[in-house]
Protein backbone atom coordinates (compact mmCIF):
# COMPACT_ATOMS: atom_id res chain seq x y z
CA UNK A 1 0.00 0.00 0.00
CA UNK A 2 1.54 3.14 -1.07
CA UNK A 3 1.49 6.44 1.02
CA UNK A 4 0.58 9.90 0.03
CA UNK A 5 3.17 12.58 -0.58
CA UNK A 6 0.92 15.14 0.13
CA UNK A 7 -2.02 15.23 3.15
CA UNK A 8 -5.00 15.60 1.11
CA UNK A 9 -6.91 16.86 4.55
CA UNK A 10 -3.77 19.72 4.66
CA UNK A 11 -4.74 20.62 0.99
CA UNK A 12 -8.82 20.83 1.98
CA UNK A 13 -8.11 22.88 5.17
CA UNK A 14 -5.67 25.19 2.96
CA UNK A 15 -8.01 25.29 -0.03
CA UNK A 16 -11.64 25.90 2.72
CA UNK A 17 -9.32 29.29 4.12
CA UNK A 18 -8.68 30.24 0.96
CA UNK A 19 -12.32 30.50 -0.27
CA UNK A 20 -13.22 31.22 3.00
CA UNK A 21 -15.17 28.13 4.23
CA UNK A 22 -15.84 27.46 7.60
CA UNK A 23 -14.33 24.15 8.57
CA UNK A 24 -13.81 21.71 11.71
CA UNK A 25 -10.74 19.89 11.60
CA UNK A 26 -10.79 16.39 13.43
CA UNK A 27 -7.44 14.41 12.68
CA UNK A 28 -5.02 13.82 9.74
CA UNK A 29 -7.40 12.05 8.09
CA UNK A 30 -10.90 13.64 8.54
CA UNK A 31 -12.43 17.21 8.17
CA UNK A 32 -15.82 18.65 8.35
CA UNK A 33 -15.87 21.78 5.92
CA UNK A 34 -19.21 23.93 5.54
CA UNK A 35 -19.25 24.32 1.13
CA UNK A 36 -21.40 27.57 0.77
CA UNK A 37 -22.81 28.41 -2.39
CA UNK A 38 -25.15 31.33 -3.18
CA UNK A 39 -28.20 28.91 -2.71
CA UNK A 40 -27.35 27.62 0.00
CA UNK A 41 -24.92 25.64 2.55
CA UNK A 42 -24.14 22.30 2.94
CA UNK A 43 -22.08 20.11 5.61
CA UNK A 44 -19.47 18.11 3.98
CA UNK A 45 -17.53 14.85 5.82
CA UNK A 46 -14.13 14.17 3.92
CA UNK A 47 -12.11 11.07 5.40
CA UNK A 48 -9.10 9.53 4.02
CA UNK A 49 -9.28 5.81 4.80
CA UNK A 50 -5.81 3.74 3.97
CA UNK A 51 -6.93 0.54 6.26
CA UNK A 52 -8.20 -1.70 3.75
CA UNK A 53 -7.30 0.07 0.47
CA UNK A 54 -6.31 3.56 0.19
CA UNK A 55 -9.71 5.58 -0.60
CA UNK A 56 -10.67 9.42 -0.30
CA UNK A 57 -14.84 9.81 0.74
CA UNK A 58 -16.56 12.61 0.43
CA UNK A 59 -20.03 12.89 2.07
CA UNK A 60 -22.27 15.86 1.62
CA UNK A 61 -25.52 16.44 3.48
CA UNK A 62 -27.51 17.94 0.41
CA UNK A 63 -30.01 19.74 3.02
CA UNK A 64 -33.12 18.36 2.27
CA UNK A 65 -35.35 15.88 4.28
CA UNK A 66 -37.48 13.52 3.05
CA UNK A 67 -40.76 13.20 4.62
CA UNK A 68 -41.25 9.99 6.34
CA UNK A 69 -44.97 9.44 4.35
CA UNK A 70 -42.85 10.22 1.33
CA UNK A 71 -39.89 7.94 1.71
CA UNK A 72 -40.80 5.58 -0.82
CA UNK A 73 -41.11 8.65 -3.47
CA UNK A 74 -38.15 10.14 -2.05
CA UNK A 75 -35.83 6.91 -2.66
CA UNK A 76 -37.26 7.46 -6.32
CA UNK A 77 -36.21 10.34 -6.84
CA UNK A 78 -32.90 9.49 -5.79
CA UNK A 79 -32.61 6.54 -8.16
CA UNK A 80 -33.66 9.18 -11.01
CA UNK A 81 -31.20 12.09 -9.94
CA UNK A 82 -28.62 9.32 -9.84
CA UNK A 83 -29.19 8.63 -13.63
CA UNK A 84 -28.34 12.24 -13.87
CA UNK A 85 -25.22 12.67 -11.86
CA UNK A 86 -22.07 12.97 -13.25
CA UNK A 87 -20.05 11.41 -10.79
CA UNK A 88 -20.93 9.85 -7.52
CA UNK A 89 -23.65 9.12 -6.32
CA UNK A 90 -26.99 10.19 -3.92
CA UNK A 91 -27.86 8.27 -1.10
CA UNK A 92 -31.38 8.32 1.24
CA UNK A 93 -29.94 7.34 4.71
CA UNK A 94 -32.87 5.85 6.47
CA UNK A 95 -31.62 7.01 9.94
CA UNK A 96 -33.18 10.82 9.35
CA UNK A 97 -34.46 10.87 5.76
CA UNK A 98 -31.49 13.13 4.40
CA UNK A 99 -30.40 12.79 1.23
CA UNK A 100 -26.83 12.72 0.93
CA UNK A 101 -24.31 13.28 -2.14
CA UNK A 102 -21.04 10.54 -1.98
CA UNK A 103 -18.05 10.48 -3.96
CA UNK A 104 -15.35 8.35 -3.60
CA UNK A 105 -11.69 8.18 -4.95
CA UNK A 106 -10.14 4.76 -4.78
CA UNK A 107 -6.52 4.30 -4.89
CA UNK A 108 -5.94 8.11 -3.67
CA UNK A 109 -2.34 8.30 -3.67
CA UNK A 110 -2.38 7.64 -7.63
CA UNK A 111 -4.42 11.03 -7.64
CA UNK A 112 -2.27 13.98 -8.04
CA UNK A 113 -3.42 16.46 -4.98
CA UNK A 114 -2.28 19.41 -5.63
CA UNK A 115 -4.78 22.74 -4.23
CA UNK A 116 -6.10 23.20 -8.16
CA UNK A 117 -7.45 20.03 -8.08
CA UNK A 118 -8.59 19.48 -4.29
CA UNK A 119 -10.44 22.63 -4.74
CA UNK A 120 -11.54 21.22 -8.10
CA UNK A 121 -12.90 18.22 -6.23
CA UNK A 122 -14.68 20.60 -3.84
CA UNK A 123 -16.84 22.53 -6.45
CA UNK A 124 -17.77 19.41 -7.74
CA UNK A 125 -19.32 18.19 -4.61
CA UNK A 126 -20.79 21.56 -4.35
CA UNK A 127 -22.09 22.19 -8.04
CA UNK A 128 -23.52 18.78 -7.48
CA UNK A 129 -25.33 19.26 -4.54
CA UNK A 130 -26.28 22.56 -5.89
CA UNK A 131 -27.95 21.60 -9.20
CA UNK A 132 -29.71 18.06 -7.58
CA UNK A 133 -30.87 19.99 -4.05
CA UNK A 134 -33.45 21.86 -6.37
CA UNK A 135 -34.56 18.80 -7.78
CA UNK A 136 -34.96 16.68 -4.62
CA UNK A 137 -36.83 19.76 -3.23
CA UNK A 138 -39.01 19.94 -6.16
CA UNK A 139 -39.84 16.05 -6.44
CA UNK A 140 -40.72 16.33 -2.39
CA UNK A 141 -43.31 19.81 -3.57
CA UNK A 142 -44.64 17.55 -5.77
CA UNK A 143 -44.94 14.48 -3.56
CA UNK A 144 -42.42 12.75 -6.12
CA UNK A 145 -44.43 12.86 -8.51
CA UNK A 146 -42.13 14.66 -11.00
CA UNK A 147 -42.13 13.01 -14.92
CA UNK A 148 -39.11 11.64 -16.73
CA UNK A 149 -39.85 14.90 -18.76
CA UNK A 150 -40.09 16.99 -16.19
CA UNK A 151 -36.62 15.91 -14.52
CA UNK A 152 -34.63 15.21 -18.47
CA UNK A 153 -35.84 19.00 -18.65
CA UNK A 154 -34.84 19.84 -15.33
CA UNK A 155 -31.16 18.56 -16.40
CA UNK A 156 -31.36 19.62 -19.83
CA UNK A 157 -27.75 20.89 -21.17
CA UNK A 158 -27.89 23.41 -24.12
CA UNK A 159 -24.49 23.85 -24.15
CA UNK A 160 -23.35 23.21 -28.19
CA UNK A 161 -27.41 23.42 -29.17
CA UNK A 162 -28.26 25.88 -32.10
């Protein structure tokens, strides 16, 4: 198993000051950073795992609750705005009916940390949550009962149309 050059959790703390992100720092291998867009806020979990293969998880509470009468729709939803997602992955953790967005990066010290691309990584997470929170709040207004058309037109890209 190899070992990082560079602490990836150094690079997140350095990049969150920079943009001026709160952020709780728990270890060398974990840290809570608050990613704060102009819609809103989200808590973000980072951990850097090297005990049974070397991984990098991020874990962003996307700030919307499901309804417990609308869990079924809700885990729906999720299953559509994953179709959608670039990369990762949303989650509905049955604990509190959040939805959460996960992204994980096997094999981390192959990945070349440097603070372009940590804070690359970060707006990812955050456009992510960004452009899917809308949805999942939408599909919850509408008791998940959103079309295929509705949500393909919800994620439509015109970039390149004429």
């Amino acid at each position: 198993m190899g070992i990082l050059n560079t602490n990836v959790i150094d690079l997140i703390e350095t990049v969150a000051t920079k943009i001026g992100w709160r952020f709780y720092r728990a270890g060398d291998s974990e840290i809570s950073v608050i990613l704060a867009s102009d819609k809103a806020e989200y808590h973000l979990l980072v951990e850097m795992r090297q005990d049974v293969y070397e991984a990098l998880y991020f874990s962003c509470d996307v700030d919307v609750e499901v309804p417990h009468e609308q869990y079924q729709n809700g885990a729906i939803a999720v299953v559509k705005a994953n179709e959608h997602s670039w990369l990762g992955h949303f989650d509905l953790i049955s604990a509190d009916n959040h939805i959460m967005y996960s992204l994980t990066i096997p094999f981390a010290s192959a990945f070349n940390f440097d603070e372009i691309n940590t804070e690359s990584l970060l707006n990812i997470v955050l456009d992510e949550c960004d452009r899917f929170r809308q949805y999942f709040a939408m599909a919850m207004n509408e008791n998940g009962a959103m079309s295929d058309l509705s949500i393909n037109t919800l994620f439509f890209e015109a970039l390149g149309e004429a």
